[in-house]
Protein backbone atom coordinates (compact mmCIF):
# COMPACT_ATOMS: atom_id res chain seq x y z
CA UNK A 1 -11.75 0.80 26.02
CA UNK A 2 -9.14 3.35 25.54
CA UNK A 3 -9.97 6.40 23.59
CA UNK A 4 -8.16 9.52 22.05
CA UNK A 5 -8.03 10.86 25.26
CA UNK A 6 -5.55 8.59 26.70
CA UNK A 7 -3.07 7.32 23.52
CA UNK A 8 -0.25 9.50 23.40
CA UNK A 9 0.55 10.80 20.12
CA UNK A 10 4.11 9.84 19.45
CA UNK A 11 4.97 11.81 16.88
CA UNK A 12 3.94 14.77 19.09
CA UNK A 13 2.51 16.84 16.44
CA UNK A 14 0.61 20.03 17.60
CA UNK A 15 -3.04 20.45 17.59
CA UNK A 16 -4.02 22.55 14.36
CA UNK A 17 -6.86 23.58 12.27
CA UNK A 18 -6.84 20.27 9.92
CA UNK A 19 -5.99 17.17 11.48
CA UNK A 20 -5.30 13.75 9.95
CA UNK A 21 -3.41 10.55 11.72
CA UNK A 22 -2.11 7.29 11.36
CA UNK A 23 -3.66 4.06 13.32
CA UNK A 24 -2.87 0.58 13.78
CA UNK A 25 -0.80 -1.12 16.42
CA UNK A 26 2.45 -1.17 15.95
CA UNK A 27 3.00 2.13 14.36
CA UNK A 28 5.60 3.15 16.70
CA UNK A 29 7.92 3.21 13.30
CA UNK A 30 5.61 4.54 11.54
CA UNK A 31 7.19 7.43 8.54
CA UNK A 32 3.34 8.09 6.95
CA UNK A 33 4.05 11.44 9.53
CA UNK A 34 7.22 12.25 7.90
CA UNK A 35 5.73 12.05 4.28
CA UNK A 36 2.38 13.90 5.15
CA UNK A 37 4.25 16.77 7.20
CA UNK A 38 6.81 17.17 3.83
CA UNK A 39 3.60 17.21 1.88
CA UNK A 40 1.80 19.82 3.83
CA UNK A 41 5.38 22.22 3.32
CA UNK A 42 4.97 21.53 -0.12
CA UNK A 43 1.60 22.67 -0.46
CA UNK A 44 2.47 25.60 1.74
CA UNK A 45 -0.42 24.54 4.28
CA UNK A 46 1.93 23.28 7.05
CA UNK A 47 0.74 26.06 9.28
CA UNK A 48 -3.36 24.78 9.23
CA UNK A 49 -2.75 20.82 8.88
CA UNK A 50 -1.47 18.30 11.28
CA UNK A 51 -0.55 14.80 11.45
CA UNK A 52 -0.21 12.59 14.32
CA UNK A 53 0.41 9.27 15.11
CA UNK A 54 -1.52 6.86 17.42
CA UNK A 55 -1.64 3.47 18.70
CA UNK A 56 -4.53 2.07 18.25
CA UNK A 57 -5.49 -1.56 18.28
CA UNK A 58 -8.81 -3.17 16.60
CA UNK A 59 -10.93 -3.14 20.40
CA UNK A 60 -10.31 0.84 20.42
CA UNK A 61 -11.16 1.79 17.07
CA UNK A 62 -15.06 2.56 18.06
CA UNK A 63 -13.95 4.53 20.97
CA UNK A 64 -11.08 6.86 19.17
CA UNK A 65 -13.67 7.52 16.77
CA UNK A 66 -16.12 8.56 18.77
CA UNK A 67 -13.41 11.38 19.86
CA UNK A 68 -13.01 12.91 17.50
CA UNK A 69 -14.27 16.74 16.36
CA UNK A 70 -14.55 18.44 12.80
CA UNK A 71 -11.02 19.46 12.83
CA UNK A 72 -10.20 16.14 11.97
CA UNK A 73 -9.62 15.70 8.11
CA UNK A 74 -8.76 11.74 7.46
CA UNK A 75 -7.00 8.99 8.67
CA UNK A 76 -4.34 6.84 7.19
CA UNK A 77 -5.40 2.99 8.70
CA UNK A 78 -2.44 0.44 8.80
CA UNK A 79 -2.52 -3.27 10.17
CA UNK A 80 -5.00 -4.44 11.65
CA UNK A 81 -7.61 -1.50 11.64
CA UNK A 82 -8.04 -2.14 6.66
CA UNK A 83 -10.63 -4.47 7.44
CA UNK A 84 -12.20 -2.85 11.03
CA UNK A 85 -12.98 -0.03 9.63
CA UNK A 86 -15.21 -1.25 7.09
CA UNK A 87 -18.83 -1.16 9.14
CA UNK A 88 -18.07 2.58 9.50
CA UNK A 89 -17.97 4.08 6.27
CA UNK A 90 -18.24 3.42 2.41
CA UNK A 91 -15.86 2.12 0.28
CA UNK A 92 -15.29 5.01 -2.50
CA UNK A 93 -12.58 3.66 -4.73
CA UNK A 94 -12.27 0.34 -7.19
CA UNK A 95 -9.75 -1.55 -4.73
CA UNK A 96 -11.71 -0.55 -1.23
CA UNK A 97 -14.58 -1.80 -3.00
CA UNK A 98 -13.67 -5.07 -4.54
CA UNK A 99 -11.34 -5.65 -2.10
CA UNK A 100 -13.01 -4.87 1.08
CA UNK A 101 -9.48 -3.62 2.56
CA UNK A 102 -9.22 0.19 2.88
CA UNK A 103 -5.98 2.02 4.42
CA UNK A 104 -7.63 5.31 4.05
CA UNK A 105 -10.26 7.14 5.63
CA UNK A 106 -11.95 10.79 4.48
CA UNK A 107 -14.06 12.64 6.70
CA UNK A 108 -17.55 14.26 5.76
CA UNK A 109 -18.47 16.55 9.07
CA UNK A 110 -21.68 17.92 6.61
CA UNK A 111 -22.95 14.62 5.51
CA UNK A 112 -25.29 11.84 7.76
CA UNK A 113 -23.23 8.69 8.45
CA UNK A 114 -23.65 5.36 7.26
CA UNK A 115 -26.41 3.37 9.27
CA UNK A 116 -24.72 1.16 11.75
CA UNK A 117 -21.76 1.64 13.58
CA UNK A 118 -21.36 5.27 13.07
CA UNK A 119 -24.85 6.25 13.28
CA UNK A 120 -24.84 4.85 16.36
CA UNK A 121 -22.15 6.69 17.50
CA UNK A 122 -22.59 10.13 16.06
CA UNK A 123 -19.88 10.25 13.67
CA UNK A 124 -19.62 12.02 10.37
CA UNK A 125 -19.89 10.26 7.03
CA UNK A 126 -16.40 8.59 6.13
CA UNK A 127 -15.43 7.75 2.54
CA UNK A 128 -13.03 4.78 2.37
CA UNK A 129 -10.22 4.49 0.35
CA UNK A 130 -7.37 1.74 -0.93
CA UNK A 131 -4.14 3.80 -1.70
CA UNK A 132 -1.76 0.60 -1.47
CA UNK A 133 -2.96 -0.92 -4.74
CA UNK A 134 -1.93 2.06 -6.79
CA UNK A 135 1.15 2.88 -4.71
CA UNK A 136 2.41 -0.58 -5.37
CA UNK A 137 1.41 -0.28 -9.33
CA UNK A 138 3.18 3.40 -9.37
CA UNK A 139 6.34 1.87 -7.34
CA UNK A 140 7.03 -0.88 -10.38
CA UNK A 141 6.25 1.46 -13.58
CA UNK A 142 8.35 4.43 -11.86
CA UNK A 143 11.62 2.17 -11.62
CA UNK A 144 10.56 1.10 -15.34
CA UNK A 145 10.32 4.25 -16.22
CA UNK A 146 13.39 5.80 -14.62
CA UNK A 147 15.80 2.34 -15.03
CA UNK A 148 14.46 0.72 -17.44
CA UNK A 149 13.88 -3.02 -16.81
CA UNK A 150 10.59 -3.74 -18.81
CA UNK A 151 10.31 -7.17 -20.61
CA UNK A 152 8.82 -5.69 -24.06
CA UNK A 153 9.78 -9.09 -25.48
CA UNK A 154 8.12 -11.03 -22.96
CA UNK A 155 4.80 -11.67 -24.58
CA UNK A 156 2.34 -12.90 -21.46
CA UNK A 157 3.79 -11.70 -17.85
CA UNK A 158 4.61 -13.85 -15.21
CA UNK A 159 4.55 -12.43 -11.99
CA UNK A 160 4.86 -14.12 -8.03
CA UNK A 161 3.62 -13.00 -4.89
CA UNK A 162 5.26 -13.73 -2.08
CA UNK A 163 2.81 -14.20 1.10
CA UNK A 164 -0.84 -14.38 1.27
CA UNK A 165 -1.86 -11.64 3.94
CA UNK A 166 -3.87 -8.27 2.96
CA UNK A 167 -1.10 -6.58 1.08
CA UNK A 168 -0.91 -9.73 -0.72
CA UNK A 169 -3.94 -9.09 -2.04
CA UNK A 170 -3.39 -5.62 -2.98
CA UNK A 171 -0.30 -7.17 -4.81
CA UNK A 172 -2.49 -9.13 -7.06
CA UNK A 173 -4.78 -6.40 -7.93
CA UNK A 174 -1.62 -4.29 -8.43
CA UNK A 175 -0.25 -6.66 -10.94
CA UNK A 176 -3.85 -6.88 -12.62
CA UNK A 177 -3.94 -3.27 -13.72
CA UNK A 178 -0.31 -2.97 -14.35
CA UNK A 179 0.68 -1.06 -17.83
CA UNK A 180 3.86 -0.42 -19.39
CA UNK A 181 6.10 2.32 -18.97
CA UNK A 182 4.37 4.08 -21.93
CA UNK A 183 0.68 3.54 -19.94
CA UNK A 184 -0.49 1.02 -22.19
CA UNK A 185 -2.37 -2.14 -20.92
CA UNK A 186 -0.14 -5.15 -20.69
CA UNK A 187 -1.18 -7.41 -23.21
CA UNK A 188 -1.70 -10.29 -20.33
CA UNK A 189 0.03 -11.41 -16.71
CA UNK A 190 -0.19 -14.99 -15.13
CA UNK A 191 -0.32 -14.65 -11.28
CA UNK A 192 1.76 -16.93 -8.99
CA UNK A 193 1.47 -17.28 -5.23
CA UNK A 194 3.86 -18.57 -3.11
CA UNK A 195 2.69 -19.08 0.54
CA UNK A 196 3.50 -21.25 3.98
CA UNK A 197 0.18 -21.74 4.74
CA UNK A 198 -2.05 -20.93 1.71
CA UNK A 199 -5.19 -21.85 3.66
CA UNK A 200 -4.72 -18.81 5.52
CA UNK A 201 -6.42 -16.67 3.05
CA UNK A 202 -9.81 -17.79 1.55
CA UNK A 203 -9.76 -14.74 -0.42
CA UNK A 204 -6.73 -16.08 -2.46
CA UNK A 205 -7.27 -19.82 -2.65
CA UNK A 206 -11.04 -18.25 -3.66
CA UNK A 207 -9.12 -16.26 -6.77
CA UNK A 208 -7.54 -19.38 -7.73
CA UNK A 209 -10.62 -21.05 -8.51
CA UNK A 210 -11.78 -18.38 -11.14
CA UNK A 211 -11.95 -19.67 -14.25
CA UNK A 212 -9.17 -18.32 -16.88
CA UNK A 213 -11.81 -16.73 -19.16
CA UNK A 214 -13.59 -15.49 -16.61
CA UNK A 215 -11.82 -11.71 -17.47
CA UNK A 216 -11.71 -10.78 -13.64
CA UNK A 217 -9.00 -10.71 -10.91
CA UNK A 218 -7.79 -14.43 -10.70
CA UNK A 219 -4.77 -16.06 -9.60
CA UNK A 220 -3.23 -19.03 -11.88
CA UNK A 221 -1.66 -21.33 -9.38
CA UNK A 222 -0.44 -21.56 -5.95
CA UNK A 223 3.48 -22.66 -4.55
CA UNK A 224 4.56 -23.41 -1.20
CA UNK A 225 7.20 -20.71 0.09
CA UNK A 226 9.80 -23.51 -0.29
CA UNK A 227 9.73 -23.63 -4.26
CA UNK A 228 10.44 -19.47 -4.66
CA UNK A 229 14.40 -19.81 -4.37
CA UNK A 230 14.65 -22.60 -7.55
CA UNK A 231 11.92 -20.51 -9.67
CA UNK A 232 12.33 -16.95 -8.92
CA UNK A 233 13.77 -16.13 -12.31
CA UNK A 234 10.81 -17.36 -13.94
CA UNK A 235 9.46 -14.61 -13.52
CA UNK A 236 9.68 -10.79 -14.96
CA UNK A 237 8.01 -9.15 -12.01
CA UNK A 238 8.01 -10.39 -7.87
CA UNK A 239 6.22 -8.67 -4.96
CA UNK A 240 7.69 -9.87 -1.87
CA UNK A 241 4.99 -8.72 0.98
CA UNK A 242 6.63 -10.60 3.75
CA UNK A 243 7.17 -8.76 6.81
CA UNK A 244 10.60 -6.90 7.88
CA UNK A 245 13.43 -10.13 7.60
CA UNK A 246 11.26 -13.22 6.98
CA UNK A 247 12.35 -13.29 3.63
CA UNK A 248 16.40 -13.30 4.48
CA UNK A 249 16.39 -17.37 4.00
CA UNK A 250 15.07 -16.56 0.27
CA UNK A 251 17.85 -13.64 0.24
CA UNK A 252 20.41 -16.08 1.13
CA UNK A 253 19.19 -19.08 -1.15
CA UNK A 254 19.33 -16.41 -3.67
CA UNK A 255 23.11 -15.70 -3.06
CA UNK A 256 23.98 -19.31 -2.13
CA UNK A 257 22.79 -20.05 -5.81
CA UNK A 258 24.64 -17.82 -7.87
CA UNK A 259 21.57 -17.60 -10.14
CA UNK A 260 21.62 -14.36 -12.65
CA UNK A 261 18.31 -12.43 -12.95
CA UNK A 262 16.58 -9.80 -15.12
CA UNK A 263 13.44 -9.68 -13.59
CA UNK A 264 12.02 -6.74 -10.96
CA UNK A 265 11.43 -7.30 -7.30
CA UNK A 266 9.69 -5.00 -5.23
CA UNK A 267 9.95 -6.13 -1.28
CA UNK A 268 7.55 -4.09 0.28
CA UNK A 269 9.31 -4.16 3.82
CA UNK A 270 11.33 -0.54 4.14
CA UNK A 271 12.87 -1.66 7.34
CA UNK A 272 15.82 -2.34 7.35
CA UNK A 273 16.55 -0.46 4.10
CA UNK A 274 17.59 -1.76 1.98
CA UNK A 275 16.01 -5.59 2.75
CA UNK A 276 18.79 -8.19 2.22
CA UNK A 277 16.31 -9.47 -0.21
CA UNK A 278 16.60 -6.14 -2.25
CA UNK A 279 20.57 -6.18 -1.97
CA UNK A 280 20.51 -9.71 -3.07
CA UNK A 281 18.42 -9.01 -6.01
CA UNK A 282 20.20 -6.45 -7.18
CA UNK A 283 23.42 -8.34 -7.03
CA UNK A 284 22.03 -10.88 -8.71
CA UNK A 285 21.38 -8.63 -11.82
CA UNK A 286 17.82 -7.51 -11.32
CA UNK A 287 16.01 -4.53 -11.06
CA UNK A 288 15.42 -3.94 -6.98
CA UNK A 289 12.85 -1.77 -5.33
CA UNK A 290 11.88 -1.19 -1.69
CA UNK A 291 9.03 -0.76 0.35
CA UNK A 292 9.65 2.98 0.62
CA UNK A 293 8.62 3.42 -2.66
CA UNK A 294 5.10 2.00 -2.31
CA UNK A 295 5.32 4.06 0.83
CA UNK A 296 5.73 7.38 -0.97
CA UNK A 297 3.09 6.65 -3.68
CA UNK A 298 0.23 5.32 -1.44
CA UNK A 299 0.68 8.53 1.08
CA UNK A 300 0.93 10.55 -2.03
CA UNK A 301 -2.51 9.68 -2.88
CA UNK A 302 -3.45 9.96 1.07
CA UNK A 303 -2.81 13.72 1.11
CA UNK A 304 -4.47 14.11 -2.31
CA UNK A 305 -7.52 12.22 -0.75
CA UNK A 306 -7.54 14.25 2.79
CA UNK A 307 -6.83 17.86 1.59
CA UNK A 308 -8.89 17.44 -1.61
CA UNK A 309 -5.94 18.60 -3.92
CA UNK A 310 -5.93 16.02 -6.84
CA UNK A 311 -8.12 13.98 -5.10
CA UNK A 312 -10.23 13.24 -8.44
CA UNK A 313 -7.07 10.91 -9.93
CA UNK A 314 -7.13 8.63 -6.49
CA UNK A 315 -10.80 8.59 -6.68
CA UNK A 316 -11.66 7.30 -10.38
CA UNK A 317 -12.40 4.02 -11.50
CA UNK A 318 -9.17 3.38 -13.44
CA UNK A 319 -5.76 2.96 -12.69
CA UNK A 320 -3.77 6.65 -11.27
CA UNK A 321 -1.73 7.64 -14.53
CA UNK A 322 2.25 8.21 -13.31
CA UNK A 323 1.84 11.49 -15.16
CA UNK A 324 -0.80 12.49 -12.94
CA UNK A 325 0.83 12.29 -9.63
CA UNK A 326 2.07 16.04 -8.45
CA UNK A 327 5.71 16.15 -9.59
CA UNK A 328 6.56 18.93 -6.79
CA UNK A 329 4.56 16.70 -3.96
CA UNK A 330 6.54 13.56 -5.18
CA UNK A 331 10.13 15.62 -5.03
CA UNK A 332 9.19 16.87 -1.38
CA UNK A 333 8.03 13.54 -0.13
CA UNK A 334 10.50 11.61 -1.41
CA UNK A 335 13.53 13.46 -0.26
CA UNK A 336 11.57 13.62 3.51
CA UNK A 337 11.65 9.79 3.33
CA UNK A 338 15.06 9.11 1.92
CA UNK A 339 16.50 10.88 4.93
CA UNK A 340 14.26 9.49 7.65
CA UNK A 341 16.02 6.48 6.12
CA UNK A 342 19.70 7.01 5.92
């Protein structure tokens, strides 16, 4: 089993005070390093916090833990480590509890650890967290609320996901708490997933079995990925959470068709930028967002989480209120990201 010791940080960032990482194999690409090291400038901590970057795969999880010393401050967890972390702390926010999927972890060097796992190991208490459902909620109502786009006249939402992995899921939750661009609850959203293989996921096909008056998370029906293309305009709001370029055959149906839209469509693939799917959306007439923008909101509440500075809005039960995000963190993050992008 490798361990800290021997993974190379490749983003090379110094040893300091505070530490925090990201994990998950890839992350070679990785820009959560770029955002947090803006973030820390902005604070004016840069000179006490670090962030690194490290490939880690699901077998060496346990022994980079184990590793570790009270310098470190959190981790940010990407594929496949949301769901191995679970045995080793406690979920601490709505989504990493009802979801089980948690893509951040925050360390408590004063506190026991949970029995199991961590016990076993020595390691401090870890609080779990799911950023990705809010940063995908904040990504949608910022474009509304900066371009415009929302269907007032609508009545009941239709929305589609596109794919049935984790971040699929966080999609649907997503849509499930959106509001409008003035924060009030949308008055009611029908869910659509469009999958190859909707077996895949119990989790969803389990969703799609909840009864309409049941008042919880539920999906309404279930398309293969060959009906998106005719249909897409159905809808007022799309998630695409393919990964980078497997949704360029719906890009170029898209074209191929000539088909207007009105609708928004949030791929949340950053690389390339911008997707073909975004550039064909946006020709098409709709409102087009990219994966950076989910990006920038779910590290946004990362650092809030790790360095305990607005932590309390990531950490309730409800949806994070636009207005509470930190207007000086956003600007600083964002402009990091736009030019680790050009």
């Amino acid at each position: 089993m490798r361990t800290l010791i021997d993974i190379p940080d490749s983003f090379g960032a110094p040893t300091a005070a505070n530490q925090c990482a990201v994990l998950g194999k890839p992350t070679a690409h990785s820009l959560s390093p770029v955002l947090h090291q803006a973030a820390y400038r902005a604070l004016g901590i840069q000179d006490s916090w670090s962030y690194h970057r490290y490939e880690v795969g699901e077998d060496a999880l346990g022994g980079f833990l184990e590793e570790l010393d009270d310098s470190w401050r959190g981790l940010s967890l990407t594929m496949p480590l949301k769901r191995t972390i679970q045995p080793y702390g406690i979920p601490s926010n709505t989504w990493a509890k009802h979801l089980g999927v948690a893509n951040t972890v925050v360390f408590d060097w004063q506190t026991p650890a949970v029995p199991g796992p961590a016990t076993d190991a020595g390691l401090p208490f870890m609080r779990l967290y799911n950023t990705d459902v809010d940063g995908i909620d904040l990504a949608i109502r910022h474009a509304w609320d900066t371009r415009g786009g929302y269907p007032s006249n609508a009545g009941r939402l239709k929305a589609l996901v596109i794919g049935n992995g984790n971040t699929a899921m966080s999609a649907i939750a997503a849509l499930s708490q959106l509001r409008t661009p003035q924060g009030a609850t949308v008055g009611g959203i029908g869910i659509t997933v469009a999958a190859r293989h909707p077996e895949h996921n119990r989790d969803i096909l389990a969703l799609r079995e909840r009864p309409a008056s049941s008042g919880v998370l539920r999906v309404d029906a279930i398309i293969g990925l060959d009906a998106v293309a005719a249909t897409m305009n159905d809808y007022q709001v799309i998630i695409s959470t393919l990964p980078a370029h497997a949704a360029d055959d719906l890009a170029a149906q898209l074209v191929a068709s000539g088909l207007h839209v009105d609708g928004t469509l949030l791929d949340v693939a950053y690389a390339p930028h911008p997707s073909r799917l975004n550039r064909a959306w946006e020709q098409a007439g709709g409102i087009s967002i990219g994966g950076e923008e989910m990006l920038l909101y779910q590290a946004i509440g990362q650092v809030c989480l790790m360095t305990g500075r607005g932590a309390q809005a990531w950490s309730d039960g409800g949806p994070v209120d636009v207005r509470q995000v930190d207007s000086a963190l956003e600007d600083a993050m964002r402009a990091a990201l736009r030019e680790a992008i050009q």
